[in-house]
C-alpha atoms as a PDB file:
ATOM      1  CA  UNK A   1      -6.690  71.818 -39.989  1.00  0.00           C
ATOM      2  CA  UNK A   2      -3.040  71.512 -39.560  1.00  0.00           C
ATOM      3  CA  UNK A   3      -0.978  68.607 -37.904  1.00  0.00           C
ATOM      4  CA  UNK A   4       1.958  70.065 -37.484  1.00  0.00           C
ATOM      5  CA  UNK A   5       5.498  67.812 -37.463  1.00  0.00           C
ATOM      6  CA  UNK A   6       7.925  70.436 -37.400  1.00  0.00           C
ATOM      7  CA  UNK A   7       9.065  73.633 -34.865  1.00  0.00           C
ATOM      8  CA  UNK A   8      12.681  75.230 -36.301  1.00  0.00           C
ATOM      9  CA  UNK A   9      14.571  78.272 -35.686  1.00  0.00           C
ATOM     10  CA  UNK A  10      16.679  79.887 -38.138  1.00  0.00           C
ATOM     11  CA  UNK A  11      18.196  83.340 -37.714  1.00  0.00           C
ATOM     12  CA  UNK A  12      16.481  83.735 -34.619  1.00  0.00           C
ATOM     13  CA  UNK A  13      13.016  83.204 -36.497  1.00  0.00           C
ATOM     14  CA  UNK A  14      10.693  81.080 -35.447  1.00  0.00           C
ATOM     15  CA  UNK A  15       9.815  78.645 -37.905  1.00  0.00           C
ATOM     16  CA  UNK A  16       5.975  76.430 -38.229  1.00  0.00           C
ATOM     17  CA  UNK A  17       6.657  73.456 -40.922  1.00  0.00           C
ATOM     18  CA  UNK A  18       3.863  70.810 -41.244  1.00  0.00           C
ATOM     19  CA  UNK A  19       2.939  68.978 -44.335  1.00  0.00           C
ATOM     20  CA  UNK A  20       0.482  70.970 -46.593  1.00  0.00           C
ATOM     21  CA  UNK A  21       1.590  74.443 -44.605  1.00  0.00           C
ATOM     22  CA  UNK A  22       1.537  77.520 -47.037  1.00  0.00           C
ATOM     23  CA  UNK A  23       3.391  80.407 -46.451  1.00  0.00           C
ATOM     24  CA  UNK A  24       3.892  83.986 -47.803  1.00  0.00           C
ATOM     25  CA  UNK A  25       7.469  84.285 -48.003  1.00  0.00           C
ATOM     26  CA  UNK A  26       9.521  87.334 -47.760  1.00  0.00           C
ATOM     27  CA  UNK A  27      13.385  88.475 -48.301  1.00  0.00           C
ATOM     28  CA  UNK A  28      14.807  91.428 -48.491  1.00  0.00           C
ATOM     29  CA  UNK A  29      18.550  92.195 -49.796  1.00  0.00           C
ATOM     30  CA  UNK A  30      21.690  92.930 -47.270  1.00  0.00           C
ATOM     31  CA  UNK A  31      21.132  96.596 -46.127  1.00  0.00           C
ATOM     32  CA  UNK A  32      17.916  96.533 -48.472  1.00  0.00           C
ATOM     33  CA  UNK A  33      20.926  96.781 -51.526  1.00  0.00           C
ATOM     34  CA  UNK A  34      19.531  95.206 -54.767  1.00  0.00           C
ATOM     35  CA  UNK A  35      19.430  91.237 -55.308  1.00  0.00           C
ATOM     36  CA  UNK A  36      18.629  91.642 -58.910  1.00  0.00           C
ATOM     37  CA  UNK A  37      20.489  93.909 -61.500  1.00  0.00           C
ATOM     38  CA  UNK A  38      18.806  92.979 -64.740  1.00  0.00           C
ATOM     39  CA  UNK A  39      17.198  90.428 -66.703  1.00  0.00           C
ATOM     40  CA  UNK A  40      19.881  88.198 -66.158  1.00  0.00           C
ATOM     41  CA  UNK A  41      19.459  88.221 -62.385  1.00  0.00           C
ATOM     42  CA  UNK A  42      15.619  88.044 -62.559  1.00  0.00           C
ATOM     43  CA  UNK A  43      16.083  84.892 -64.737  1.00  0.00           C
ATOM     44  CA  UNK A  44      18.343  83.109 -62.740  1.00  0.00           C
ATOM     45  CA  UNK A  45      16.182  83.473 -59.847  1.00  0.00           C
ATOM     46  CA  UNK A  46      13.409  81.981 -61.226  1.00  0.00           C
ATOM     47  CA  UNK A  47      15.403  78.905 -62.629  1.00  0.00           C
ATOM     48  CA  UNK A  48      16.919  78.736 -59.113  1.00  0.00           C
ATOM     49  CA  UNK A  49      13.653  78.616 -57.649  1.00  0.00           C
ATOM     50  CA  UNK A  50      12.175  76.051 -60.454  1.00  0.00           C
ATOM     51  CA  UNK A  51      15.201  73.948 -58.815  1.00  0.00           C
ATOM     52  CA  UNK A  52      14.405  74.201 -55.379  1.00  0.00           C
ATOM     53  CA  UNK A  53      10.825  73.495 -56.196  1.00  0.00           C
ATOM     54  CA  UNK A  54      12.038  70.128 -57.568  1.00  0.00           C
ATOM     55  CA  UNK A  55      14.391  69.427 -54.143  1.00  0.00           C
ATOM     56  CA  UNK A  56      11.719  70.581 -51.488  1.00  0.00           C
ATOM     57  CA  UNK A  57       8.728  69.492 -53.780  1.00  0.00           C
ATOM     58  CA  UNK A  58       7.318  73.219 -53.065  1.00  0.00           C
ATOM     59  CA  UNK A  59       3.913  74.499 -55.035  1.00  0.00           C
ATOM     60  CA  UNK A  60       4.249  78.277 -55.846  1.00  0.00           C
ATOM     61  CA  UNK A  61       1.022  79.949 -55.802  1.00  0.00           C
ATOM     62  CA  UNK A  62       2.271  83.293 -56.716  1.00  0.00           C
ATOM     63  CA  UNK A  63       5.903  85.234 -57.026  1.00  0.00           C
ATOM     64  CA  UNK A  64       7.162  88.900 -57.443  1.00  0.00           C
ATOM     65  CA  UNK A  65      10.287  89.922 -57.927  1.00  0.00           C
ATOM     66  CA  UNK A  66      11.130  93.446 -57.294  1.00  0.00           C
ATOM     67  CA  UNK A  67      15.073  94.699 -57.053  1.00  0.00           C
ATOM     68  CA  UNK A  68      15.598  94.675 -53.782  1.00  0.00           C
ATOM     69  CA  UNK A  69      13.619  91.654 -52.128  1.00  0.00           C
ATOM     70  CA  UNK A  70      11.201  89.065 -53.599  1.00  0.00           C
ATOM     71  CA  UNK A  71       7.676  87.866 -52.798  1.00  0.00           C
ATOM     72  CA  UNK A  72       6.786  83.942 -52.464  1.00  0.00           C
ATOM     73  CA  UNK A  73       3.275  82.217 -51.826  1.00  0.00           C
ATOM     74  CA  UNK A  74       4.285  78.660 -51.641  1.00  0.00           C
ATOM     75  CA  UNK A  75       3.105  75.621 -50.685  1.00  0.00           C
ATOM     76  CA  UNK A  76       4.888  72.557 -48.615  1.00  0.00           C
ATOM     77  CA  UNK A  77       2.971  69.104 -49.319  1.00  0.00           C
ATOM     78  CA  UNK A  78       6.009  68.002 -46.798  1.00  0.00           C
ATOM     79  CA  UNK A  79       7.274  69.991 -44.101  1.00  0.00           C
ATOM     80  CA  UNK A  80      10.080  71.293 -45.794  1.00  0.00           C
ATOM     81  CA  UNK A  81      10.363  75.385 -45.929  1.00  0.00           C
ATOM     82  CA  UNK A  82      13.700  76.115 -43.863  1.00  0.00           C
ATOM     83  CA  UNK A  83      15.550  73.601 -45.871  1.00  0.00           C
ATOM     84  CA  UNK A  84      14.269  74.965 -49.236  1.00  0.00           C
ATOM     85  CA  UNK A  85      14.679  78.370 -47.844  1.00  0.00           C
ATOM     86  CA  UNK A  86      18.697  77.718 -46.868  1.00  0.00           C
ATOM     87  CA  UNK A  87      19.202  76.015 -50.108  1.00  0.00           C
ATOM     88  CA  UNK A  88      17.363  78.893 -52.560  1.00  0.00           C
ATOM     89  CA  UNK A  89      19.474  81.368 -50.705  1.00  0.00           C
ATOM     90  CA  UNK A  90      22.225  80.078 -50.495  1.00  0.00           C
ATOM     91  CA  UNK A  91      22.199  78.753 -54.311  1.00  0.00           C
ATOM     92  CA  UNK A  92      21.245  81.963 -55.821  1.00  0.00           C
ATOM     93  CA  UNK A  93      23.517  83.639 -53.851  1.00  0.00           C
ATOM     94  CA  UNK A  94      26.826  81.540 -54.999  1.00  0.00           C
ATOM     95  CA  UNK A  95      25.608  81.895 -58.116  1.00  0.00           C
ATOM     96  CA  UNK A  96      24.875  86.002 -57.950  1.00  0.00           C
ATOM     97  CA  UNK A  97      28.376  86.636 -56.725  1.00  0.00           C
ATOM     98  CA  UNK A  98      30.102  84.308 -59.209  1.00  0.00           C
ATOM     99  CA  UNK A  99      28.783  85.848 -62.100  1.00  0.00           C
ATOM    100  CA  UNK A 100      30.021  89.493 -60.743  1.00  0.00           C
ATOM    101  CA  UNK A 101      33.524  87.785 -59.459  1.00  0.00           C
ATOM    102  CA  UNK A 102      32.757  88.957 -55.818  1.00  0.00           C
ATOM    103  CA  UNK A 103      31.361  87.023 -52.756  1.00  0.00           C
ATOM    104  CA  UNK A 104      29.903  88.085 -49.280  1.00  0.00           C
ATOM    105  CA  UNK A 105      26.205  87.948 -47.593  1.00  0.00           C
ATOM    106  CA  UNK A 106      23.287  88.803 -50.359  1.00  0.00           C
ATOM    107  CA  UNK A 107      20.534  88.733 -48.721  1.00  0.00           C
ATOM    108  CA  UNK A 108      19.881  90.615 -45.107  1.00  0.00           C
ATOM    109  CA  UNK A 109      19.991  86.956 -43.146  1.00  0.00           C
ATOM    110  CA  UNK A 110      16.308  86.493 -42.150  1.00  0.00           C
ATOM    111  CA  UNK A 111      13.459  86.113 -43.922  1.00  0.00           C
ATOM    112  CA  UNK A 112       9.612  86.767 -43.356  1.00  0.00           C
ATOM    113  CA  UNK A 113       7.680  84.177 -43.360  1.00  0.00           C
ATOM    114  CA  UNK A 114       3.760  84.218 -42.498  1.00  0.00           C
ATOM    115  CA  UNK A 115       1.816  81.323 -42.142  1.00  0.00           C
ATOM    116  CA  UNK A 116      -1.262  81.388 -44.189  1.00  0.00           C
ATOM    117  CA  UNK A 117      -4.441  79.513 -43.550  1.00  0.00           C
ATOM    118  CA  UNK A 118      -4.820  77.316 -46.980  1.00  0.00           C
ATOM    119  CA  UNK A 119      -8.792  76.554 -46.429  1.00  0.00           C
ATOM    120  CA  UNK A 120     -10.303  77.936 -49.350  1.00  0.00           C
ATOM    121  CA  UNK A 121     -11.555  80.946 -46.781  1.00  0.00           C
ATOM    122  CA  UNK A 122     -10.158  83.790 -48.849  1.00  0.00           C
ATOM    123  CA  UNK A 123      -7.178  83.972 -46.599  1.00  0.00           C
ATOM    124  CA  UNK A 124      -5.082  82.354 -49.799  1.00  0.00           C
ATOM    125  CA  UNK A 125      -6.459  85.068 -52.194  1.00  0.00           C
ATOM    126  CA  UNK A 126      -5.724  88.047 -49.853  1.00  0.00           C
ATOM    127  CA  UNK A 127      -2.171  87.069 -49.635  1.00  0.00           C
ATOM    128  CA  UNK A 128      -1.710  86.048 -53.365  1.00  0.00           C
ATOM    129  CA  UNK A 129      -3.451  89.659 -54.251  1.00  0.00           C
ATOM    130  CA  UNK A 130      -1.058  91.179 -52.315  1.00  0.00           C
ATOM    131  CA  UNK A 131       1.895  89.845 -53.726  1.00  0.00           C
ATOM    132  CA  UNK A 132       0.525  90.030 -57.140  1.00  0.00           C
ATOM    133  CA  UNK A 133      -0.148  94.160 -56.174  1.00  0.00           C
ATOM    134  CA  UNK A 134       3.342  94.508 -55.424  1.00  0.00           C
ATOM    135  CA  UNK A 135       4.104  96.746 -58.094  1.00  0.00           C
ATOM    136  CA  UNK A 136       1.167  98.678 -58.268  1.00  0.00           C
ATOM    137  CA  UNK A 137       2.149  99.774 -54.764  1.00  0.00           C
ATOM    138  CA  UNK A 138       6.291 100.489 -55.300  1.00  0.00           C
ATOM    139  CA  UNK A 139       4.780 102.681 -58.463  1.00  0.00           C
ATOM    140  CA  UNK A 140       6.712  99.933 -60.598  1.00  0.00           C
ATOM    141  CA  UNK A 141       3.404 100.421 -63.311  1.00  0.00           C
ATOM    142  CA  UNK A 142       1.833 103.607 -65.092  1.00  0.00           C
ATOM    143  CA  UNK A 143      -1.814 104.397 -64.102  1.00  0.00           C
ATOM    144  CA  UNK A 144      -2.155 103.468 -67.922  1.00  0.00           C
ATOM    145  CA  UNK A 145      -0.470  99.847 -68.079  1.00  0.00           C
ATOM    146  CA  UNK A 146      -2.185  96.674 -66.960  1.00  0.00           C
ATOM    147  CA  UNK A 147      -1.116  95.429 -64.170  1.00  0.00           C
ATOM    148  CA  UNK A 148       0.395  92.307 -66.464  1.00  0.00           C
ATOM    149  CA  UNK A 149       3.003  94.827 -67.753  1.00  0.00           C
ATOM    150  CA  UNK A 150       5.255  93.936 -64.926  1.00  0.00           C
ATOM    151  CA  UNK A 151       6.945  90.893 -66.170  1.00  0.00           C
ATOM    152  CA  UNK A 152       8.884  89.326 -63.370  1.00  0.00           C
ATOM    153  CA  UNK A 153       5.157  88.623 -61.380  1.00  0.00           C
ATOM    154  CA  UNK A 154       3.237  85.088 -61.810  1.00  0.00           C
ATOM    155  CA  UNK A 155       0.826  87.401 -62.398  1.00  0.00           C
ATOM    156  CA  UNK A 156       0.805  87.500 -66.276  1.00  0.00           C
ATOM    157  CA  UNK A 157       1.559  83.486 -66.479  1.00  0.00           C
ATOM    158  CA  UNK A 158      -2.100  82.948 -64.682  1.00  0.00           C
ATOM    159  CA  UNK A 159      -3.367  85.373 -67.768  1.00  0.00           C
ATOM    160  CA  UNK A 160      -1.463  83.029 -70.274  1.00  0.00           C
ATOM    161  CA  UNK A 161      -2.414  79.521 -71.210  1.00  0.00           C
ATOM    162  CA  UNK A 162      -1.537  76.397 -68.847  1.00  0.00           C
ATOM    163  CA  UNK A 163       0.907  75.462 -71.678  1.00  0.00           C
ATOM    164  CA  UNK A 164       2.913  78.528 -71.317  1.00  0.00           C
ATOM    165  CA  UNK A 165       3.159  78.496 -67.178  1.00  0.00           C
ATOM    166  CA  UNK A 166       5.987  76.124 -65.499  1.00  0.00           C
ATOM    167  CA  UNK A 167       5.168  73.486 -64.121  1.00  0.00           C
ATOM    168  CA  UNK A 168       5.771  74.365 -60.492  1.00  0.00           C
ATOM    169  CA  UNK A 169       3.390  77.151 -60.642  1.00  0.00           C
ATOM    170  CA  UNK A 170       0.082  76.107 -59.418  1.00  0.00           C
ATOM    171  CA  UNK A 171      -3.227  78.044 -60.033  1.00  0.00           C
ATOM    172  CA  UNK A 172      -5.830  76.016 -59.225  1.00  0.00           C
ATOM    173  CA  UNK A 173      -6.337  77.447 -55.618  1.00  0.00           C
ATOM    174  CA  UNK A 174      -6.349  80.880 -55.824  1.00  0.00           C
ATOM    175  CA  UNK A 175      -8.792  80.314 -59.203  1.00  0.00           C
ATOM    176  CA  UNK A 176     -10.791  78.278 -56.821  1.00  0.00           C
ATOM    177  CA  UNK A 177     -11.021  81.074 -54.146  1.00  0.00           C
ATOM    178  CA  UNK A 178     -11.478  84.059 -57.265  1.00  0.00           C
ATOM    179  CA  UNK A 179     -14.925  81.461 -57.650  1.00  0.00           C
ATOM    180  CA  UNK A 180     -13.499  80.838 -61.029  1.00  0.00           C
ATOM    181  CA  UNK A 181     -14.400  77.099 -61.334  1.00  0.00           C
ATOM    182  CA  UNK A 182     -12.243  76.775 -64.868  1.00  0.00           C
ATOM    183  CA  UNK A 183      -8.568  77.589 -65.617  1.00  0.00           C
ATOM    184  CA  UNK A 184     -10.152  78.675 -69.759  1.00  0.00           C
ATOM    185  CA  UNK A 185      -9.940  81.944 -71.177  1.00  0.00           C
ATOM    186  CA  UNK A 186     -13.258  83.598 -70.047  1.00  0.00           C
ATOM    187  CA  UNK A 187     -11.659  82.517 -66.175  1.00  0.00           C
ATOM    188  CA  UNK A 188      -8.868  84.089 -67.220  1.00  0.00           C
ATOM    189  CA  UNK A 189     -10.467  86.752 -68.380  1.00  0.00           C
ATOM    190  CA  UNK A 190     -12.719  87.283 -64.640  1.00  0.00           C
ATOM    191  CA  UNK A 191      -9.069  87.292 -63.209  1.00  0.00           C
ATOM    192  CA  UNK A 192      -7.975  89.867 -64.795  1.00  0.00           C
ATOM    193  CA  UNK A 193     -10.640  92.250 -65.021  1.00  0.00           C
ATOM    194  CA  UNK A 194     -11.336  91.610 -61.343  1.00  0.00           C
ATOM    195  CA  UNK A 195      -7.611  92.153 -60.389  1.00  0.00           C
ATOM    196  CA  UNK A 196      -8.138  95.454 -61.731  1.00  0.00           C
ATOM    197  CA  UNK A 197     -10.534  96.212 -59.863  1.00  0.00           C
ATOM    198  CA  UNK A 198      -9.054  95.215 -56.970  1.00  0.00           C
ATOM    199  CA  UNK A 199      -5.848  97.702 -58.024  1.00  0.00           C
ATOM    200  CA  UNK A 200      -8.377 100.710 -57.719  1.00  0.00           C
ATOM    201  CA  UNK A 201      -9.472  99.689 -54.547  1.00  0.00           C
ATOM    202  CA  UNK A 202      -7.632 101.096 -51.063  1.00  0.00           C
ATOM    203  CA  UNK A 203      -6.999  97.454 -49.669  1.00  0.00           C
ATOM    204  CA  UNK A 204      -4.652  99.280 -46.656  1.00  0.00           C
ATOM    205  CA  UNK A 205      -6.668  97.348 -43.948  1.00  0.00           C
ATOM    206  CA  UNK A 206      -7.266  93.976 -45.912  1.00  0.00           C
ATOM    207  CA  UNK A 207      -3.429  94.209 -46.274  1.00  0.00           C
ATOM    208  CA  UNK A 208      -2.325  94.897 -43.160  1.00  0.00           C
ATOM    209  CA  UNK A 209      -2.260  91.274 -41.242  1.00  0.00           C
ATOM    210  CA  UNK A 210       0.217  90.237 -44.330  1.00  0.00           C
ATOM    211  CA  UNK A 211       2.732  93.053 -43.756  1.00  0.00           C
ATOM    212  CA  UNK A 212       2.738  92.822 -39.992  1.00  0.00           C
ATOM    213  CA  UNK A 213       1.443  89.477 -39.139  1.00  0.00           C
ATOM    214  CA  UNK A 214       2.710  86.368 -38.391  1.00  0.00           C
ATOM    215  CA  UNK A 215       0.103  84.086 -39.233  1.00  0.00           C
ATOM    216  CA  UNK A 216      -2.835  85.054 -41.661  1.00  0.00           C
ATOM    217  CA  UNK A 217      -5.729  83.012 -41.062  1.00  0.00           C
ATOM    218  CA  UNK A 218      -9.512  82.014 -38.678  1.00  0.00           C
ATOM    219  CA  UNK A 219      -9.283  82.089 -34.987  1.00  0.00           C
ATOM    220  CA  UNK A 220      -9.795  78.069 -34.923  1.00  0.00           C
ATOM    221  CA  UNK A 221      -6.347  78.233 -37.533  1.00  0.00           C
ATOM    222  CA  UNK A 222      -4.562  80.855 -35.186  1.00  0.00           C
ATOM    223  CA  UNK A 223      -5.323  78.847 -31.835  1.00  0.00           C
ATOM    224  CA  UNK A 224      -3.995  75.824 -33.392  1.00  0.00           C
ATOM    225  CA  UNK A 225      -0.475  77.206 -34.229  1.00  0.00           C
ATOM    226  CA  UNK A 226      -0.421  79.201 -30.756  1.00  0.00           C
ATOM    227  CA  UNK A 227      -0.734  75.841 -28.885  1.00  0.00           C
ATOM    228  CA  UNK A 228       2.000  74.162 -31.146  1.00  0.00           C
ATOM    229  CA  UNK A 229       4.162  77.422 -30.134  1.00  0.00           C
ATOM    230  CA  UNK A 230       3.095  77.078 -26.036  1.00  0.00           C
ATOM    231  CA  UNK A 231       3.956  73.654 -26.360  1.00  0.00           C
ATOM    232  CA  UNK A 232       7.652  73.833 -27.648  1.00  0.00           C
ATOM    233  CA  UNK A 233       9.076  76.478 -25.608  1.00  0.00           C
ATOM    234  CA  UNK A 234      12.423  77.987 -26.051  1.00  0.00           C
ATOM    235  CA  UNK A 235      14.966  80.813 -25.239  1.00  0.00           C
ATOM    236  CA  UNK A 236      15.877  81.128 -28.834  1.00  0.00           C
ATOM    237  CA  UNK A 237      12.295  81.790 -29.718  1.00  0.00           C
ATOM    238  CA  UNK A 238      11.612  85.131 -30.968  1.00  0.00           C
ATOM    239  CA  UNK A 239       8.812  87.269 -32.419  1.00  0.00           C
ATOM    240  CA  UNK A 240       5.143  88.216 -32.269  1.00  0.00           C
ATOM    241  CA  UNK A 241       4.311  84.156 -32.551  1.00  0.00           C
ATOM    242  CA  UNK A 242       5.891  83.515 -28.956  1.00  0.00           C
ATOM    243  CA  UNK A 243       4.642  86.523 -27.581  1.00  0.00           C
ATOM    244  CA  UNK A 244       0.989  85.455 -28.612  1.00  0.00           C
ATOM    245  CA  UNK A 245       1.380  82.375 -27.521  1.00  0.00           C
ATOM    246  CA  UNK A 246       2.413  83.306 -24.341  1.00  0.00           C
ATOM    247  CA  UNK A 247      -0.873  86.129 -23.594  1.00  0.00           C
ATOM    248  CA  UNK A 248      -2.812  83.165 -24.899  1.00  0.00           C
ATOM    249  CA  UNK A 249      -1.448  80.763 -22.465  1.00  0.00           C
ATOM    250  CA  UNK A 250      -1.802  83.899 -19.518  1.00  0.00           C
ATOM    251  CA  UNK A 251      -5.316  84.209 -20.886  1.00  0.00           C
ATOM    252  CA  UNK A 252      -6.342  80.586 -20.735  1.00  0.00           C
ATOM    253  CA  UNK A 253      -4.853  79.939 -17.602  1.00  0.00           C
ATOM    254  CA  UNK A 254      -6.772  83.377 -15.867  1.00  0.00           C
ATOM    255  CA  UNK A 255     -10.281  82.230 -16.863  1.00  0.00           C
ATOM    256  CA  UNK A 256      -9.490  78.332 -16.203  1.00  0.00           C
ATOM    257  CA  UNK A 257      -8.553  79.461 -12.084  1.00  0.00           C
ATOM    258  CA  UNK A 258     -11.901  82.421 -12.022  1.00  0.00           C
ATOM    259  CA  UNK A 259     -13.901  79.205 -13.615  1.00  0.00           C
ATOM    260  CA  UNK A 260     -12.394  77.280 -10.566  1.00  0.00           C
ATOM    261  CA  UNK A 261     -13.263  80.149  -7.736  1.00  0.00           C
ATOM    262  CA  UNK A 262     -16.833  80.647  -9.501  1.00  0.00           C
ATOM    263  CA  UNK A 263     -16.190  83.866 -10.119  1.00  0.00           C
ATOM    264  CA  UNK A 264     -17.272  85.397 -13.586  1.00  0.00           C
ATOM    265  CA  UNK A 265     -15.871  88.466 -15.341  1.00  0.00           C
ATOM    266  CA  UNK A 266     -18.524  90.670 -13.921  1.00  0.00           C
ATOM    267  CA  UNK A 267     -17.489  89.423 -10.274  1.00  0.00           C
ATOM    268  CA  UNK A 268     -13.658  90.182 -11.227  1.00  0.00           C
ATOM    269  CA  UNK A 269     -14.917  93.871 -12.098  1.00  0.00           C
ATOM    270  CA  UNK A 270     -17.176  94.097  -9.125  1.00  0.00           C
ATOM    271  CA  UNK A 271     -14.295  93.152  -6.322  1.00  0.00           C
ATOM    272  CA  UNK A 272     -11.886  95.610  -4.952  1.00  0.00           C
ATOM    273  CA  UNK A 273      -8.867  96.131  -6.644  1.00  0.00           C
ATOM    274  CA  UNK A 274      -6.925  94.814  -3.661  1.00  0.00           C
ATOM    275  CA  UNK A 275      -8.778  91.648  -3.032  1.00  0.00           C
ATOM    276  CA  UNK A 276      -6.318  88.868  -1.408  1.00  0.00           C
ATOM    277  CA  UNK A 277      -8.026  86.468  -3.759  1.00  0.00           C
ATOM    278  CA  UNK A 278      -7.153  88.441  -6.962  1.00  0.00           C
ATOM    279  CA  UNK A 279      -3.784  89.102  -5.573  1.00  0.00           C
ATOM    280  CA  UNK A 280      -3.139  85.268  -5.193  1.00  0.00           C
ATOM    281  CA  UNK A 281      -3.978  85.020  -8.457  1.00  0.00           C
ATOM    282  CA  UNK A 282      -2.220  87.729  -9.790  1.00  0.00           C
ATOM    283  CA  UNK A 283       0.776  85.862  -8.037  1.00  0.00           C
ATOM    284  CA  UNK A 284       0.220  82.636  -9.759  1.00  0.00           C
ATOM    285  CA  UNK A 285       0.243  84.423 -12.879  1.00  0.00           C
ATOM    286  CA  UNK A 286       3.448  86.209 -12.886  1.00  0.00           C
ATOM    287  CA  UNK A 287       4.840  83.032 -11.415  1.00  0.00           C
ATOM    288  CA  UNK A 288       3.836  80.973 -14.281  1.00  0.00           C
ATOM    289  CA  UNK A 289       4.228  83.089 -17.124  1.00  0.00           C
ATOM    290  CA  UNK A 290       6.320  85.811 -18.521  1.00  0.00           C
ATOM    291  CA  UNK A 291       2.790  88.562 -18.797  1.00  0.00           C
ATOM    292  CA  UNK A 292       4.499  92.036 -17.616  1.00  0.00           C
ATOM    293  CA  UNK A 293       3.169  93.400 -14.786  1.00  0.00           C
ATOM    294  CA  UNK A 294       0.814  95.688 -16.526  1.00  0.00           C
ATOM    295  CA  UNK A 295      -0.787  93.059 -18.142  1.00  0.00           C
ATOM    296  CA  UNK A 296      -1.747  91.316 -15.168  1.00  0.00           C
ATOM    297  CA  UNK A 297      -3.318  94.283 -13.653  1.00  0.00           C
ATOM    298  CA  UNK A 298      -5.139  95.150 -16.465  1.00  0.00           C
ATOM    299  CA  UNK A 299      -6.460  91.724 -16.852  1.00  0.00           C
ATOM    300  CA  UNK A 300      -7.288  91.404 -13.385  1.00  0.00           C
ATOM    301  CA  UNK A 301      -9.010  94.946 -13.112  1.00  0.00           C
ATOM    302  CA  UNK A 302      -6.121  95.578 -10.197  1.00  0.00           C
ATOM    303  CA  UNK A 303      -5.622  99.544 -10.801  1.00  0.00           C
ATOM    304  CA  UNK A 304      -2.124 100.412 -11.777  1.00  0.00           C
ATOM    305  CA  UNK A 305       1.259  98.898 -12.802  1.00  0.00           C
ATOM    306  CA  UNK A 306       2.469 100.517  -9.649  1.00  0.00           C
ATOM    307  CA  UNK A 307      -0.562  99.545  -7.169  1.00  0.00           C
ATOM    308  CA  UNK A 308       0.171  95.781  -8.245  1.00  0.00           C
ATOM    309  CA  UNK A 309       3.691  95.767  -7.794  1.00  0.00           C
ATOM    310  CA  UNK A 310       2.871  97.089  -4.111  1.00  0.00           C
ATOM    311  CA  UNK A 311       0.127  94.915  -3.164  1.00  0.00           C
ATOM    312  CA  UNK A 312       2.173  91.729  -4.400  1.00  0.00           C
ATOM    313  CA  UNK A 313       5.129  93.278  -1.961  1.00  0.00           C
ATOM    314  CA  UNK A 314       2.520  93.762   0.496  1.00  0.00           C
ATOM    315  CA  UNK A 315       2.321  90.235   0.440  1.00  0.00           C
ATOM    316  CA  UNK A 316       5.776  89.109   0.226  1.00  0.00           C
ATOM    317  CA  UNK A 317       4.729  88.004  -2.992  1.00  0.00           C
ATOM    318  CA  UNK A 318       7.421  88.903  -5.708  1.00  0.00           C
ATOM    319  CA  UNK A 319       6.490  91.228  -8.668  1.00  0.00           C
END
């Protein structure tokens, strides 16, 4: 499991860095306008990235390229993703602009990045599927082509021979969670005909976690990074981490004070929605955490949004 080092915000994104930490990595262009125009662009980017891999010592485990944003699975054997991040941006910007003679912001300022539970459960395959199904999706690839037509995917280098991949590219994991024990040519081979499988297949709610997630991974994985979230608290915190965190710290501290009253669930349920003891605690929690109101009542089986807020009121308690 993780042990993390790291908590950092850029552009108002809450960032998890700890050594061995993978993460899908998303960026879109300014006002979704394209970041590649050709070949040219697509190429650059890639030795760009090759680059940072050598400064941040990232591990790509897969990369697509499409015109207006790119896809990156990488790995961080030290905790160093908003550093890499600032300088691949940056770097490919400068160098965007100064081959078209014009300057400004590239990219729209804040980039996705979901945290991805690298245990050899699957959860590295989903997300290196998805990214490698990129184009299948945007219609980028005839019902006739392989999906290996698109060229600016890792997709075709894990089809090709380890002497024709860069070296930053790593494929040994997601081989190892395809249960193809051998990077030879029948492996390759499984790969591919299982990847096209997988492009036939509606994958909508397999998917879903990576496009509106923040952390893709077990429950033990997910608590983990929640408590490394509760315990750093900040204003300039944002997104559905923090708000996690906090209903996970509401929900903790709710059945740590029934535990302490010897109540169970069934005797929260079975009490009157009014019950001074429920309305104590109801106090306690919107006086030590940020749960809205509705939360709280719901939790606490108290009726309404509205009967709470009176019966807290009631009891010069404040809502």
């Amino acid at each position: 499991m993780p042990r993390f080092g790291i908590l950092s915000v850029v552009a108002r994104k809450l960032r998890i860095e700890y050594p061995g930490a993978v993460y899908h990595v998303m960026s879109r262009g300014d006002r979704r306008e394209p970041v590649f125009n050709g070949e040219q662009d697509y190429e650059l980017f890639l030795r760009t990235l090759e680059e940072a891999c050598r400064k941040a010592h990232w591990q790509v485990h897969a990369y697509c390229l499409m015109r207006n944003h790119f896809h990156l699975v990488i790995e961080t054997p030290q905790p160093t993703l908003v550093a890499g991040m600032k300088w691949l941006l940056g770097t490919y910007t400068a160098r965007f602009n100064r081959r078209r003679r014009q300057f400004g912001h590239l990219f729209s300022g804040r980039y996705k990045a979901l945290v991805v539970e690298g245990s050899g459960d699957g959860y590295l395959k989903t997300v290196c599927d998805y990214v490698h199904l990129n184009p299948v999706r945007a219609k980028l690839i005839e019902a006739g082509q392989p999906l290996e037509a698109f060229r600016w995917s890792s997709y075709p280098l894990y089809l090709a021979g380890p002497r024709q991949r860069p070296p930053w590219l790593r494929v040994d994991r997601l081989l190892g969670e395809w249960r193809i024990g051998k990077d030879s040519a029948a492996g390759r081979r499984a790969l591919g005909e299982g990847m096209e499988r997988r492009r036939q297949e509606d994958l909508t709610g397999e998917f879903k976690p990576v496009e509106r997630g923040w952390c893709l991974g077990g429950e033990e994985f997910r608590s983990e990074l929640l408590e490394q979230v509760t315990r750093s608290p900040g204003t300039s915190h944002y997104g559905d981490a923090v708000q996690e965190a906090v209903a996970d710290r509401a929900e903790r501290m709710v059945k740590g004070r029934l535990k302490a009253m010897g109540w169970t669930e069934q005797d929260l349920a079975a009490r009157r929605k009014g019950d001074a003891a429920k309305v104590k605690l109801a106090a306690s929690v919107r006086a030590e955490t940020t749960m809205p109101l509705a939360w709280v009542a719901e939790r606490l089986r108290m009726g309404s949004r509205g009967y709470l807020t009176w019966l807290l009121h009631r009891q010069g308690k404040p809502a």
